[in-house]
C-alpha atoms as a PDB file:
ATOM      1  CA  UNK A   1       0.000   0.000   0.000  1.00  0.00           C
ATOM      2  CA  UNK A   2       2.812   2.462   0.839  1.00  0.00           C
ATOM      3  CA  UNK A   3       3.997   1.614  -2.680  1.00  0.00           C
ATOM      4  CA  UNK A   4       0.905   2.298  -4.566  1.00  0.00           C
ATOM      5  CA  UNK A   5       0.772   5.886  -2.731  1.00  0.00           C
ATOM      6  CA  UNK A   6       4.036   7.284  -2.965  1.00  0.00           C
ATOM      7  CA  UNK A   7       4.247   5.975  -6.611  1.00  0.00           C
ATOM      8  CA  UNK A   8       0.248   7.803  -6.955  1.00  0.00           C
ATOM      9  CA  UNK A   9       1.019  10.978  -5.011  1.00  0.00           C
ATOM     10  CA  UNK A  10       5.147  11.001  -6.183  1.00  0.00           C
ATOM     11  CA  UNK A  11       6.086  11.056  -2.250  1.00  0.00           C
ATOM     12  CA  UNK A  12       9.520   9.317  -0.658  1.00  0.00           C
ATOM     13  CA  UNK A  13       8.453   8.720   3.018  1.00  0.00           C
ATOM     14  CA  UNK A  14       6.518   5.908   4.283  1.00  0.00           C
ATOM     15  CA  UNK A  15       2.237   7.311   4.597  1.00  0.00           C
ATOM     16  CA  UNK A  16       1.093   4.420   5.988  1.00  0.00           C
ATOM     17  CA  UNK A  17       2.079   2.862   9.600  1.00  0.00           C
ATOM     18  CA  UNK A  18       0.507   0.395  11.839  1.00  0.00           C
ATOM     19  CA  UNK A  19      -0.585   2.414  15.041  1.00  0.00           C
ATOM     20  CA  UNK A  20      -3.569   2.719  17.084  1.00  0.00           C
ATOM     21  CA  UNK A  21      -4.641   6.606  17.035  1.00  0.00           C
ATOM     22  CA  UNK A  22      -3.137   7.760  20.242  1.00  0.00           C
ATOM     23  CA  UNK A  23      -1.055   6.801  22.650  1.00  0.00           C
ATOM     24  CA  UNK A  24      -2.636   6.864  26.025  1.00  0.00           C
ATOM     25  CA  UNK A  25       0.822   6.489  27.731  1.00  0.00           C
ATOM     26  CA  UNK A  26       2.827   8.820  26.291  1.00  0.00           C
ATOM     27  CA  UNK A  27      -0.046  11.413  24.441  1.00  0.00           C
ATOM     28  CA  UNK A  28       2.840  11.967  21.436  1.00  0.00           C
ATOM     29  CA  UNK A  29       1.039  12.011  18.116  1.00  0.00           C
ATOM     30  CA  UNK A  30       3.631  13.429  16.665  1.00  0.00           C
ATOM     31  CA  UNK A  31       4.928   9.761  14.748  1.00  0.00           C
ATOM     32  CA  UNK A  32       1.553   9.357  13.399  1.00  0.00           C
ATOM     33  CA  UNK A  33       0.493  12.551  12.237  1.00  0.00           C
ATOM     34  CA  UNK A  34      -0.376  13.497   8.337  1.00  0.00           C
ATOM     35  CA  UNK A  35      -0.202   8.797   8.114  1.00  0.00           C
ATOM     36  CA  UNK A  36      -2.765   6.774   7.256  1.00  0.00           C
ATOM     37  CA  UNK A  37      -2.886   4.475  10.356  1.00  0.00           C
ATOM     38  CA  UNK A  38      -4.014   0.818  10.779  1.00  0.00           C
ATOM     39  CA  UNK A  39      -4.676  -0.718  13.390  1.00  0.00           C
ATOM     40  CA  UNK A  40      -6.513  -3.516  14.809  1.00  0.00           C
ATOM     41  CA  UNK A  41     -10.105  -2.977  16.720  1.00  0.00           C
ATOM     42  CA  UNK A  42     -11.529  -6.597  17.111  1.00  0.00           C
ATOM     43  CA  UNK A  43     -10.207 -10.364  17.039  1.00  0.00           C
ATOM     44  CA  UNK A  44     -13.026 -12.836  16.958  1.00  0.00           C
ATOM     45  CA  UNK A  45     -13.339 -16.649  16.473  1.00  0.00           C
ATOM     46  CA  UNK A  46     -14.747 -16.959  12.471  1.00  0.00           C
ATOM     47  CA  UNK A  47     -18.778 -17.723  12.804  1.00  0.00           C
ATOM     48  CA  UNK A  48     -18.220 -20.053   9.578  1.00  0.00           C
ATOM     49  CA  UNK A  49     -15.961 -21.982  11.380  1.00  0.00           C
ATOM     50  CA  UNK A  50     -17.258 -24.328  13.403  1.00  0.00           C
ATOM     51  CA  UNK A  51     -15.247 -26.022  16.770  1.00  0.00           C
ATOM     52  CA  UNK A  52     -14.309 -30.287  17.198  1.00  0.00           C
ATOM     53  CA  UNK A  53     -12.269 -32.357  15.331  1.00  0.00           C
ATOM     54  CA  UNK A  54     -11.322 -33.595  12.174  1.00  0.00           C
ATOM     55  CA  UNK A  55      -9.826 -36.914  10.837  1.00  0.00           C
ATOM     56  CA  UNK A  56      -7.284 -37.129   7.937  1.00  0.00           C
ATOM     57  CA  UNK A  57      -8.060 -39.504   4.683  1.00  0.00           C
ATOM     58  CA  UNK A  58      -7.756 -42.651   6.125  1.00  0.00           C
ATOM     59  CA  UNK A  59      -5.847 -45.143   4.178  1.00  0.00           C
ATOM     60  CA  UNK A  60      -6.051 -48.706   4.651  1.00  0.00           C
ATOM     61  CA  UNK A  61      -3.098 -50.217   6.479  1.00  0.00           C
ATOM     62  CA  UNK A  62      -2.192 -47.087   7.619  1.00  0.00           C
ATOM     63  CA  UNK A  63      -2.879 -44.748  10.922  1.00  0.00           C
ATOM     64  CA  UNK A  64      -5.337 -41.554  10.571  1.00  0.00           C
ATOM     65  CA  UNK A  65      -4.542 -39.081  12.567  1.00  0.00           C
ATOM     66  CA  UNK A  66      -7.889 -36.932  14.824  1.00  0.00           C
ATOM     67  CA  UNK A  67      -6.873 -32.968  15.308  1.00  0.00           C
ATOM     68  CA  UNK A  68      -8.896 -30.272  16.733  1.00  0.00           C
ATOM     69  CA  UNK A  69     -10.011 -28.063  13.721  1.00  0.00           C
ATOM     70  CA  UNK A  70      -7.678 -25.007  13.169  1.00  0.00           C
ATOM     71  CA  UNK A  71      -8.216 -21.932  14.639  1.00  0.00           C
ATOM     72  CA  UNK A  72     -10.250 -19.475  12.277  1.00  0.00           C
ATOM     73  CA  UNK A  73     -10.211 -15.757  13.478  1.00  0.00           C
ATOM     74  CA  UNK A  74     -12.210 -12.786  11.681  1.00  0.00           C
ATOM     75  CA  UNK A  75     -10.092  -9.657  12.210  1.00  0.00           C
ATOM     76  CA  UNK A  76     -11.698  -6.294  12.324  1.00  0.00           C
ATOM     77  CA  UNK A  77      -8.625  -3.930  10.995  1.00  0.00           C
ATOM     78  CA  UNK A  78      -9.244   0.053  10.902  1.00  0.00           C
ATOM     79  CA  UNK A  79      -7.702   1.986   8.018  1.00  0.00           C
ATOM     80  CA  UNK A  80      -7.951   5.901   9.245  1.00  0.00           C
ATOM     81  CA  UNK A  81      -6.690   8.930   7.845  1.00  0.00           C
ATOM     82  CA  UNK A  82      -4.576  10.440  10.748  1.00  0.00           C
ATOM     83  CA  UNK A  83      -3.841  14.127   8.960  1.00  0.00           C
ATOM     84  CA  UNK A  84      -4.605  17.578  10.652  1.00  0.00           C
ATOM     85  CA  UNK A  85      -5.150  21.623   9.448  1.00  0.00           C
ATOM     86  CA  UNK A  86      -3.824  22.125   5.824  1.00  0.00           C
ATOM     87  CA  UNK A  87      -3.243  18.578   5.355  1.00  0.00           C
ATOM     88  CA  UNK A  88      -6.691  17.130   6.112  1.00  0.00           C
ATOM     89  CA  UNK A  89      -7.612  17.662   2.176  1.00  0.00           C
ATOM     90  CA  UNK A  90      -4.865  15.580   1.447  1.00  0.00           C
ATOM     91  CA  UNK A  91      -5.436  12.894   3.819  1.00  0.00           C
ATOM     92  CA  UNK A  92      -8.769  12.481   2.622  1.00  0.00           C
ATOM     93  CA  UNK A  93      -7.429  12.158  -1.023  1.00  0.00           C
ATOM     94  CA  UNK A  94      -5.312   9.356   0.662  1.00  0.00           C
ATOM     95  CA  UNK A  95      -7.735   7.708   1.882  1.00  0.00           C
ATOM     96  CA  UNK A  96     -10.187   7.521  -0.895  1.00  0.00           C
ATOM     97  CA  UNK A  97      -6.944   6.132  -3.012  1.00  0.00           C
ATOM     98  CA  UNK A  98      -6.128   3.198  -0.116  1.00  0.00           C
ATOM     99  CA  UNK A  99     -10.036   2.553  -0.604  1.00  0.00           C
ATOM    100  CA  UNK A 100     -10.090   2.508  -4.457  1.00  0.00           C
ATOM    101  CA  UNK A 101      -6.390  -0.037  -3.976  1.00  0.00           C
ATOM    102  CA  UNK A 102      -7.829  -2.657  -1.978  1.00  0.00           C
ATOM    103  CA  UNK A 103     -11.612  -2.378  -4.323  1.00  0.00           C
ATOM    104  CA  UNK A 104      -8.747  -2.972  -7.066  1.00  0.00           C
ATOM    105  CA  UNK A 105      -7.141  -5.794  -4.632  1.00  0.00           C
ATOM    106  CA  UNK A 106      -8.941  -7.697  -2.589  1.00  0.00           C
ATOM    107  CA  UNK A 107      -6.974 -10.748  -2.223  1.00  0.00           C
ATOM    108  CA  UNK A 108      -3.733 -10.809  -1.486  1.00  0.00           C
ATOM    109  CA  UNK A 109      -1.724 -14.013  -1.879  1.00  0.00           C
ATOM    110  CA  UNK A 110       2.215 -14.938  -2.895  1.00  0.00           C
ATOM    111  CA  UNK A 111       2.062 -14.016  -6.531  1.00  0.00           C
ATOM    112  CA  UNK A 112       0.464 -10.878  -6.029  1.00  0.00           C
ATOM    113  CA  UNK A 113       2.349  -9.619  -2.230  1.00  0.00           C
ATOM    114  CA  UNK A 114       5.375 -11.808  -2.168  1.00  0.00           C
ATOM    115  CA  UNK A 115       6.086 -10.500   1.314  1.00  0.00           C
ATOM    116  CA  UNK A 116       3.012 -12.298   2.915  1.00  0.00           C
ATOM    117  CA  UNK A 117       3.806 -14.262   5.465  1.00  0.00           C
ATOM    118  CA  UNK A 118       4.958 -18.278   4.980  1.00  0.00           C
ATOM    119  CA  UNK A 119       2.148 -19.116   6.966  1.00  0.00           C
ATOM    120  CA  UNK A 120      -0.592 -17.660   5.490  1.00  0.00           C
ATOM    121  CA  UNK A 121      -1.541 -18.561   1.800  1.00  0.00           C
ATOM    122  CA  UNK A 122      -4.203 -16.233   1.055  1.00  0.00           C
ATOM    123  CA  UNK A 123      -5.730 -12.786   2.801  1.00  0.00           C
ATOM    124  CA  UNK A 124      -8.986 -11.530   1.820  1.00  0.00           C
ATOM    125  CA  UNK A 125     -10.295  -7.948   2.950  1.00  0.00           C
ATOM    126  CA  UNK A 126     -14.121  -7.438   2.833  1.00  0.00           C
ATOM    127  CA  UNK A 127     -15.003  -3.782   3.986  1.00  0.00           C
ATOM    128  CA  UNK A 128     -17.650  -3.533   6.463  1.00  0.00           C
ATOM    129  CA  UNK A 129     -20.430  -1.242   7.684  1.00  0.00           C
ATOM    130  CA  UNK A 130     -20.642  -0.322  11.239  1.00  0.00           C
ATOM    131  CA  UNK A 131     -23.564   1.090  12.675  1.00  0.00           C
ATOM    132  CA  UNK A 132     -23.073   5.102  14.319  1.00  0.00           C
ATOM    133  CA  UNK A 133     -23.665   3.876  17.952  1.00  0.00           C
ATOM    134  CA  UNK A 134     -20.984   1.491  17.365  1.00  0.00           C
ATOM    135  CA  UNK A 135     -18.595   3.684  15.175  1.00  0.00           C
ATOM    136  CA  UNK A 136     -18.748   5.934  18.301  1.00  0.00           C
ATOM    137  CA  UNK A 137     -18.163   3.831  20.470  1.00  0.00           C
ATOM    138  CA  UNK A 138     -15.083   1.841  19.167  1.00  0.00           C
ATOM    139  CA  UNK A 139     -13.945   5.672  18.264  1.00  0.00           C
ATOM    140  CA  UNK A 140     -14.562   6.481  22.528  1.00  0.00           C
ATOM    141  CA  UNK A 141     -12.659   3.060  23.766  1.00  0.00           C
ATOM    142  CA  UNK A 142      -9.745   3.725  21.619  1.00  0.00           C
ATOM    143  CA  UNK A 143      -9.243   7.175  23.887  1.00  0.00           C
ATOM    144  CA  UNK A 144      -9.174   9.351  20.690  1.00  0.00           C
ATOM    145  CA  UNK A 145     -11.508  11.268  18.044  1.00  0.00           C
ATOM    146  CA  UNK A 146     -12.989  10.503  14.930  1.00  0.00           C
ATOM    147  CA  UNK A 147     -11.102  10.267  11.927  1.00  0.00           C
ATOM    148  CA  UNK A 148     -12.029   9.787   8.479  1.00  0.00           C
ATOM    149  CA  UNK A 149     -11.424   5.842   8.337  1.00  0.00           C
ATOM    150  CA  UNK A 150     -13.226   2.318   7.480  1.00  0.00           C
ATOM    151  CA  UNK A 151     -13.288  -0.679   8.779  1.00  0.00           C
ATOM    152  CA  UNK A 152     -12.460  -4.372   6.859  1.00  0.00           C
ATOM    153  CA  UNK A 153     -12.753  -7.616   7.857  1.00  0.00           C
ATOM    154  CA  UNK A 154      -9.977 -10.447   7.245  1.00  0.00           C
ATOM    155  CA  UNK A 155     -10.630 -14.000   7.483  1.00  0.00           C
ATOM    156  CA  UNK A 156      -7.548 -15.338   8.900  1.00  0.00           C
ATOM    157  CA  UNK A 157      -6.632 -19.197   9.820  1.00  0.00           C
ATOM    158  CA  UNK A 158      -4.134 -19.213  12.989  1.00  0.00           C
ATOM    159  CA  UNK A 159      -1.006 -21.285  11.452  1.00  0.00           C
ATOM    160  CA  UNK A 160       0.095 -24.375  13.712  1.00  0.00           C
ATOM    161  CA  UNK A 161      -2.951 -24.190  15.594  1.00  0.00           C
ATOM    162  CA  UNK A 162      -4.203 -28.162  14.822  1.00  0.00           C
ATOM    163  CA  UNK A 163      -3.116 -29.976  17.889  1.00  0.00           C
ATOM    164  CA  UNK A 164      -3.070 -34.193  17.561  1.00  0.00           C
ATOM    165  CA  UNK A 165      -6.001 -35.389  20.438  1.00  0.00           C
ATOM    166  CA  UNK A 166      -5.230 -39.240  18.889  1.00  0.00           C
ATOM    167  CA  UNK A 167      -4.101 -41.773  16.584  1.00  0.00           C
ATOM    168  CA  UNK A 168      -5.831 -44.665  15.075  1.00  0.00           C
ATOM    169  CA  UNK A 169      -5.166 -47.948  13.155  1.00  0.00           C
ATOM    170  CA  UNK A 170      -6.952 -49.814  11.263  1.00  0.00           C
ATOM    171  CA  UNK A 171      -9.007 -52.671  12.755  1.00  0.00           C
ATOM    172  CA  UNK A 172      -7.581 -56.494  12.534  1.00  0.00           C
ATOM    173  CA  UNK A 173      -8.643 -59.592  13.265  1.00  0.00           C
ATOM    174  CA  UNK A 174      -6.240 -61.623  15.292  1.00  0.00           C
ATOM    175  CA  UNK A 175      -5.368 -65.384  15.479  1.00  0.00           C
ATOM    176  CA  UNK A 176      -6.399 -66.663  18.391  1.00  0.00           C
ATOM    177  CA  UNK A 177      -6.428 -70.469  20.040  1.00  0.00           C
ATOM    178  CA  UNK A 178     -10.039 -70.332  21.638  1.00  0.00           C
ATOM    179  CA  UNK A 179     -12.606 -71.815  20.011  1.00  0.00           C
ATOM    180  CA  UNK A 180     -16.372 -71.730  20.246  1.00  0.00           C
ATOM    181  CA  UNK A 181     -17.831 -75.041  21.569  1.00  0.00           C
ATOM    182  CA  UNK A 182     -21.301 -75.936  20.316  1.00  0.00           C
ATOM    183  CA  UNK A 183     -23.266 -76.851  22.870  1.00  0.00           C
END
């Protein structure tokens, strides 16, 4: 993304950083003003994902494996436009670019972002609509004020998070020297 805007807008620094708004600890805004911020407002467990287990293709003559399902996790990631007096004009031009890039690119995946992670194959941004009351809310918790911004969701699946619960063979009959008497 910082890519696409300094090639768009012919800049050299780095708009976009990963940041909440402001920094109740220290109240320095200074590293994150006139950037586009995102950060992270909600993790939840995926809805379409449903908990238990799972067994692997069983093969005859061979053990299958039973694993907890892997972890699925929605994401709710904010992308605001963090830019103040003069600049807010510019920020909002920004913004509606970052907006029109991921419309253009939704999915992100090795071909197309060759820096995503080894762990995660694919990424898929939806943007959302959150109701005022909410907006205002998240806006209230996060200790700062509105800024122009929106809100996507990314369906994520946590890497390494199958965990082995048992193993299994396959089912023989054995010799045995007992026999059934008929009586």
């Amino acid at each position: 993304m910082n890519e696409s805007i300094k090639t768009s807008f012919d800049l050299t620094e780095d708009i976009v950083v990963v940041s909440p708004p402001s920094d109740k600890d220290t109240h320095s805004t200074a590293n994150i003003e006139n950037k586009i911020l995102i950060f992270i407002s909600n993790l939840e467990r995926d809805t379409f994902s449903k908990p238990g287990h799972q067994m692997t293709a069983f093969q005859p003559g061979q053990r299958a494996v039973i694993t907890n399902k892997p972890l699925y996790l929605s994401i709710s990631v904010v992308i605001a436009a963090h830019f103040t007096g003069s600049n807010y004009t510019d920020g909002l031009k920004i913004l509606s670019h970052v907006f029109a890039f991921f419309h253009r690119n939704p999915t992100f995946n090795h071909q197309n972002a060759p820096d995503l992670a080894d762990t995660i194959e694919q990424m898929t941004l939806e943007m959302e609509t959150i109701p005022d009351g909410q907006l205002s809310h998240m806006w209230g918790m996060l200790g700062s004020h509105y800024l122009p911004s929106c809100v996507y969701r990314i369906r994520a699946v946590i890497p390494n998070s199958e965990t082995i619960l048992t193993q299994t063979g396959r089912l023989r009959q054995t010799n045995t020297n007992l026999f059934r008497k008929d009586v």
